[in-house]
Protein backbone atom coordinates (compact mmCIF):
# COMPACT_ATOMS: atom_id res chain seq x y z
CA UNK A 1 -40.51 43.95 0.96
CA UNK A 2 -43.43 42.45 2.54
CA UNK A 3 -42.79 44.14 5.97
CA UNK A 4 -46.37 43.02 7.38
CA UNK A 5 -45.83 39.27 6.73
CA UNK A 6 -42.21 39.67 8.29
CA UNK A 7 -43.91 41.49 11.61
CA UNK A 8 -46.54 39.00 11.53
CA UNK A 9 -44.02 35.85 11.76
CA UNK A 10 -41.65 37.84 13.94
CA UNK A 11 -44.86 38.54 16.63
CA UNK A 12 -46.09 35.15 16.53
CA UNK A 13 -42.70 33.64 17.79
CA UNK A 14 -42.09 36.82 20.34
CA UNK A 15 -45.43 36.43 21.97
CA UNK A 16 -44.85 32.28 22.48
CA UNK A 17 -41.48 33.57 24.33
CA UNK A 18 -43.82 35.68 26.85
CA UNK A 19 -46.36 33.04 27.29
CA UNK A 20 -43.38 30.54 28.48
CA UNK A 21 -40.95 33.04 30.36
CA UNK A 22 -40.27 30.43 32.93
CA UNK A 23 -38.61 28.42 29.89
CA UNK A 24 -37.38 30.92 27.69
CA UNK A 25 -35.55 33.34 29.89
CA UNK A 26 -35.75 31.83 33.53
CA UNK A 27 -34.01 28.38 32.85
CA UNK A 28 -30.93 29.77 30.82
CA UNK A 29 -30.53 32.81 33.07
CA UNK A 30 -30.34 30.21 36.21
CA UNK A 31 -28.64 27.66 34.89
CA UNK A 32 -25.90 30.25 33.82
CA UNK A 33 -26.02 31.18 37.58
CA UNK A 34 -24.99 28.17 38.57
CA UNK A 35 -22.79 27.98 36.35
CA UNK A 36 -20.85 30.98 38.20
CA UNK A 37 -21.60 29.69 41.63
CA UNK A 38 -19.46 26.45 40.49
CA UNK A 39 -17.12 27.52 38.50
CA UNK A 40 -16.57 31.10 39.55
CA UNK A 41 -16.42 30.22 43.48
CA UNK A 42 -14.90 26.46 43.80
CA UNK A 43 -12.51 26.66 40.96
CA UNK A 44 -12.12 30.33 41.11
CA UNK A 45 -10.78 30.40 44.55
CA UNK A 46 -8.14 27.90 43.19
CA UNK A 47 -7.61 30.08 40.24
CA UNK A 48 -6.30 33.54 40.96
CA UNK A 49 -6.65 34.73 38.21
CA UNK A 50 -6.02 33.48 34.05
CA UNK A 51 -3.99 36.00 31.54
CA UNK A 52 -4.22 38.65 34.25
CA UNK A 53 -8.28 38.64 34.83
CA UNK A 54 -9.99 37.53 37.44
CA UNK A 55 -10.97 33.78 37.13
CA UNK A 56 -14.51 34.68 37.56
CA UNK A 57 -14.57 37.45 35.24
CA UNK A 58 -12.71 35.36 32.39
CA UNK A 59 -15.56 32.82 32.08
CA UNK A 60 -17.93 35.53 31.29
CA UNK A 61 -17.81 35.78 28.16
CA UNK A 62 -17.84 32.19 27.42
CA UNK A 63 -20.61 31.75 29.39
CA UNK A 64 -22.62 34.01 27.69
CA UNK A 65 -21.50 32.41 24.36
CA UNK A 66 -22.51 29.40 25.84
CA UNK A 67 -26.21 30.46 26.29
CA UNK A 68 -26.20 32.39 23.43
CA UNK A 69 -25.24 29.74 20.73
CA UNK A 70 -27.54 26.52 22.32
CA UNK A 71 -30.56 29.31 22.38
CA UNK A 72 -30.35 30.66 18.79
CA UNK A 73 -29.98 27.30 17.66
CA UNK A 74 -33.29 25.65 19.61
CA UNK A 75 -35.49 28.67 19.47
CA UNK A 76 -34.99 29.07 15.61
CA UNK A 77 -35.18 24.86 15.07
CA UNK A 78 -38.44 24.74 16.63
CA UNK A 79 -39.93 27.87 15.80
CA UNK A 80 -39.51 26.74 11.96
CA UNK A 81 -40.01 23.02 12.65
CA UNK A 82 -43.43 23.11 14.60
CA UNK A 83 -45.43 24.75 11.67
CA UNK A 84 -43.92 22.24 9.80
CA UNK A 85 -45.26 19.25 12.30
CA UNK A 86 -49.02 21.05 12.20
CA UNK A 87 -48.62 21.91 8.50
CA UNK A 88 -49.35 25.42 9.00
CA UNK A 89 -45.92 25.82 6.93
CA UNK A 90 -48.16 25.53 4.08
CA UNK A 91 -50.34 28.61 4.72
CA UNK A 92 -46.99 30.83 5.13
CA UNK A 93 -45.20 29.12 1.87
CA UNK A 94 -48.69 30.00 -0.26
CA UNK A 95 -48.96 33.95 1.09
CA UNK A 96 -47.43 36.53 -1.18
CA UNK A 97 -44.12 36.50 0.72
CA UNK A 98 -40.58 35.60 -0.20
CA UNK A 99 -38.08 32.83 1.41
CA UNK A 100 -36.06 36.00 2.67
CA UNK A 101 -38.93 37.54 4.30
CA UNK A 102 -39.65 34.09 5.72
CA UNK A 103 -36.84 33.86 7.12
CA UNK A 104 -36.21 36.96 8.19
CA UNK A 105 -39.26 36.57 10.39
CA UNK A 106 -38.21 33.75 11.86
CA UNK A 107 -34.63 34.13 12.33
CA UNK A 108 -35.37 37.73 13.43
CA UNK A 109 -37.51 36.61 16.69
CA UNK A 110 -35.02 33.66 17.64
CA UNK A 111 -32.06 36.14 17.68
CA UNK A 112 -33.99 38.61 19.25
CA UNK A 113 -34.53 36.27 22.03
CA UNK A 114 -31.39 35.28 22.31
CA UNK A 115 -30.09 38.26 22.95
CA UNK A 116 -32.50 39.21 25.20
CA UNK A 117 -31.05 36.33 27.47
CA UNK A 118 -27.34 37.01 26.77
CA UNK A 119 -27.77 40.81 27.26
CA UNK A 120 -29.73 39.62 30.61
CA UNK A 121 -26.66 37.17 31.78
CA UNK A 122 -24.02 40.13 31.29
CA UNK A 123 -26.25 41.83 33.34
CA UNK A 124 -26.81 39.23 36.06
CA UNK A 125 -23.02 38.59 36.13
CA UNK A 126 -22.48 41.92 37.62
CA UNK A 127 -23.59 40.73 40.77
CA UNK A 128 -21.17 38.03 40.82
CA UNK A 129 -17.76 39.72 39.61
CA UNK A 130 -16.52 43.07 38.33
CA UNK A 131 -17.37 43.16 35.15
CA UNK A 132 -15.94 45.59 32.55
CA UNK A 133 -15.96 45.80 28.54
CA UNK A 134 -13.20 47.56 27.16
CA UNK A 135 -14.94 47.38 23.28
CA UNK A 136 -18.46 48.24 23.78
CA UNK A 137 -19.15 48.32 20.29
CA UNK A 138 -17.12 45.51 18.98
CA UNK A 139 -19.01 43.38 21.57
CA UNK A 140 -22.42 44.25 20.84
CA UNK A 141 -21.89 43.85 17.28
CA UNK A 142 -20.22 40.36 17.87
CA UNK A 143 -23.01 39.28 19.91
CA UNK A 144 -25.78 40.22 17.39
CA UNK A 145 -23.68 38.74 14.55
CA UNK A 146 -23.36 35.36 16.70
CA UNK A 147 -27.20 35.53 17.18
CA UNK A 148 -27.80 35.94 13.86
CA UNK A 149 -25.78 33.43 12.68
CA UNK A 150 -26.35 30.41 14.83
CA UNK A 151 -30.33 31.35 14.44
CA UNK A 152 -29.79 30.46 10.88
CA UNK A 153 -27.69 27.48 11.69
CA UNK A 154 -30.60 26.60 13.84
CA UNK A 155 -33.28 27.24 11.45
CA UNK A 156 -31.53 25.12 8.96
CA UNK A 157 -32.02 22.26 11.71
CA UNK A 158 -35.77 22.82 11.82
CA UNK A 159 -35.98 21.74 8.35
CA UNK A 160 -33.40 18.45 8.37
CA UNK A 161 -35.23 16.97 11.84
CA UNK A 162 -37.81 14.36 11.39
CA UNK A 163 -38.67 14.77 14.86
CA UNK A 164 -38.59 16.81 18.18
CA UNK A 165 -35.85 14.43 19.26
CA UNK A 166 -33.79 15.40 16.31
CA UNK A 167 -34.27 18.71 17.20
CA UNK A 168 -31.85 18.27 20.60
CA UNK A 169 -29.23 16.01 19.02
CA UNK A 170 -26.89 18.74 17.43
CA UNK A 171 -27.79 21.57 20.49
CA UNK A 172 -26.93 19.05 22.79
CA UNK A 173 -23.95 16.35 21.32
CA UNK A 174 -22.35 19.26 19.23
CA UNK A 175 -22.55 22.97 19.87
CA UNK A 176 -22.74 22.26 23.76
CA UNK A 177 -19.66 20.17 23.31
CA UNK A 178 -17.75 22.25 21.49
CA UNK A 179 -18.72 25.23 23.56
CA UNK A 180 -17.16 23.77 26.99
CA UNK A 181 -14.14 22.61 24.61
CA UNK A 182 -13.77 26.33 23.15
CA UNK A 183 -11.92 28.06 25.60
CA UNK A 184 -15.18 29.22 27.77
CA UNK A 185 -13.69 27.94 30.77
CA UNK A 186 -9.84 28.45 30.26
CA UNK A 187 -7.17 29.93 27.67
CA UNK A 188 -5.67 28.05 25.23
CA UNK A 189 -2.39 28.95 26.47
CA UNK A 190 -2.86 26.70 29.14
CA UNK A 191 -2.94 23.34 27.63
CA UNK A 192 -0.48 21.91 25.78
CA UNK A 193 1.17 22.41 22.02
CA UNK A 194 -0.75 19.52 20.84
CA UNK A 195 -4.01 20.62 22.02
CA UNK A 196 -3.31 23.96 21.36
CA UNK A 197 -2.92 23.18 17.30
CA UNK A 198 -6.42 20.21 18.08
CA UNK A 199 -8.29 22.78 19.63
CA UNK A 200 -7.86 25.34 16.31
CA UNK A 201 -9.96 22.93 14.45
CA UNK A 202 -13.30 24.07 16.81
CA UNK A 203 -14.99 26.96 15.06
CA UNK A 204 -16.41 27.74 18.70
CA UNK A 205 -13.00 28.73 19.97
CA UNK A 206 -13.14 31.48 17.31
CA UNK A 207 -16.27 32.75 18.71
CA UNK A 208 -15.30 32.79 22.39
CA UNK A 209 -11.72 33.98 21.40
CA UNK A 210 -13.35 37.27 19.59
CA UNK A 211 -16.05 37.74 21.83
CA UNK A 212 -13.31 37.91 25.76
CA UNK A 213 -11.44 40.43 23.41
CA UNK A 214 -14.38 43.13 23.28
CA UNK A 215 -14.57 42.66 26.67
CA UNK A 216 -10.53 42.51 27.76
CA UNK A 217 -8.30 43.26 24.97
CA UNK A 218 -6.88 39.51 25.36
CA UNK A 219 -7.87 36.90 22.84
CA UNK A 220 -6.71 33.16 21.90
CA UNK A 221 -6.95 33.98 18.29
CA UNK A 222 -6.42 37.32 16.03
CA UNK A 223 -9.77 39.00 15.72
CA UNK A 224 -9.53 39.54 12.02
CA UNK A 225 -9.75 35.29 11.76
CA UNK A 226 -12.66 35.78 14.43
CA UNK A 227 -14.92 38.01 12.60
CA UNK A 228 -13.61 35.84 8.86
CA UNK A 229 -14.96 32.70 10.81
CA UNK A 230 -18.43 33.98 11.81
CA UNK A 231 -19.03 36.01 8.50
CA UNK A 232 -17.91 32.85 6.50
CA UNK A 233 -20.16 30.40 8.71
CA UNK A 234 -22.81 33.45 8.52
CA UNK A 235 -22.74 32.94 4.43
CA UNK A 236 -22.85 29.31 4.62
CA UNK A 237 -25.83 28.92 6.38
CA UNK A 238 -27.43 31.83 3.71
CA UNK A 239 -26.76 29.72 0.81
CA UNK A 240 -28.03 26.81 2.50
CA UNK A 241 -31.38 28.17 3.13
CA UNK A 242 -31.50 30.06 -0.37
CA UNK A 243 -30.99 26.04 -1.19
CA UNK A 244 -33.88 24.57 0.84
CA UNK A 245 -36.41 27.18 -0.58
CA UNK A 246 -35.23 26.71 -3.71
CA UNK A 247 -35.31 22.60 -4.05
CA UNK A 248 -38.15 22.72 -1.40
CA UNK A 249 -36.48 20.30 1.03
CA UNK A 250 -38.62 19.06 3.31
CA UNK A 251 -40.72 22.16 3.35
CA UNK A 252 -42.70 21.29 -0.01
CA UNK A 253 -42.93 17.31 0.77
């Protein structure tokens, strides 16, 4: 393994994250703090309390999922697609280094930062409500394995957008969505049958639902299907880059 290519890559995309850490770490850290100024204060103080936890600690988690997935996803899109829009892409695809050491670069500094900013917003939320995690562990191997994951996911992203618009359209009209409608803010148990059985179909609620257990001991979901969701969406994406470096699609054209 080509470990001096893959520290090389992995540098590169760290030191752009210093240069800009009013962008990379300020703006999700705050926005998440509003996030429990509005929802922790003026709903919490209508809701006691959900499954037995505090209605400001209960969000926690899926505010941190919330941060975590929309920032693996954008830093690993554009840290793949901009070399790609200068056409340095071409100078990394003709060094002696593999697709997996490619990626691994890449992939490596995106969840890196992300969980930089979701190990930063468990700590900021201690400020705003009693915070306790009753897996330790489980939870920071859950949050590295979302990272991971949802930087490939992103990465794949990179490669499909045509432009820096494309980039948003999937951070922003589907993970985003999906997030708010994945239990961050509420349990399942509170809506209906109906939208009980709908809500099964998001993959996010899996996420969220595995994550509040580490933290709790309560979950939506079983967290054997948790962990089979995320390792099987974890192996998707792997194939699917394997495929791009293989074919060459839109990296070689």
């Amino acid at each position: 393994m080509n470990i001096t290519s893959i520290l090389a890559i992995y540098k590169f995309e760290m030191d752009r994250m210093w240069r800009t850490l009013a962008q990379s770490i300020a703006s999700p850290v705050i926005s998440t703090c509003l996030y429990f100024v509005v929802f922790g204060s003026a709903i919490g103080s209508r809701i006691e309390s959900v499954e037995g936890i505090e209605y400001g600690a209960f969000i926690v988690p899926g505010l941190v999922m919330l941060s975590v997935l929309t920032q693996s996803v954008s830093n690993a899109s554009f840290g793949i697609y901009f070399p790609r829009f200068s056409g340095t892409i071409y100078e990394v695809l003709s060094a002696p280094i593999s697709f997996f050491e490619i990626v691994l670069g890449y992939v490596g500094a995106a969840a890196t930062k992300s969980l930089i900013i979701g190990s930063i917003i468990l700590l900021t939320a201690n400020f705003f409500v009693p915070l306790e995690v009753q897996h330790p562990l489980t939870m920071i191997f859950f949050l590295v394995l979302t990272c991971i994951t949802f930087s490939l996911f992103g990465f794949i992203i990179g490669v499909w957008a045509d432009g820096f618009e494309q980039l948003q359209i999937i951070p922003l009209l589907i993970i985003t969505p999906l997030t708010f409608l994945g239990g961050s803010f509420y349990s399942l148990s509170m809506l209906p049958p109906i939208w009980q059985k709908i809500s099964m179909l998001n993959p996010v609620v899996y996420l969220i639902s595995g994550f509040r257990w580490s933290f709790y001991g309560h979950a939506d979901v079983s967290l054997t299907i948790s962990f089979a969701m995320i390792a099987f969406f974890l192996i998707t994406c792997i194939l699917i880059i394997r495929w791009i470096f293989k074919t060459g699609y839109r990296i070689k054209s």
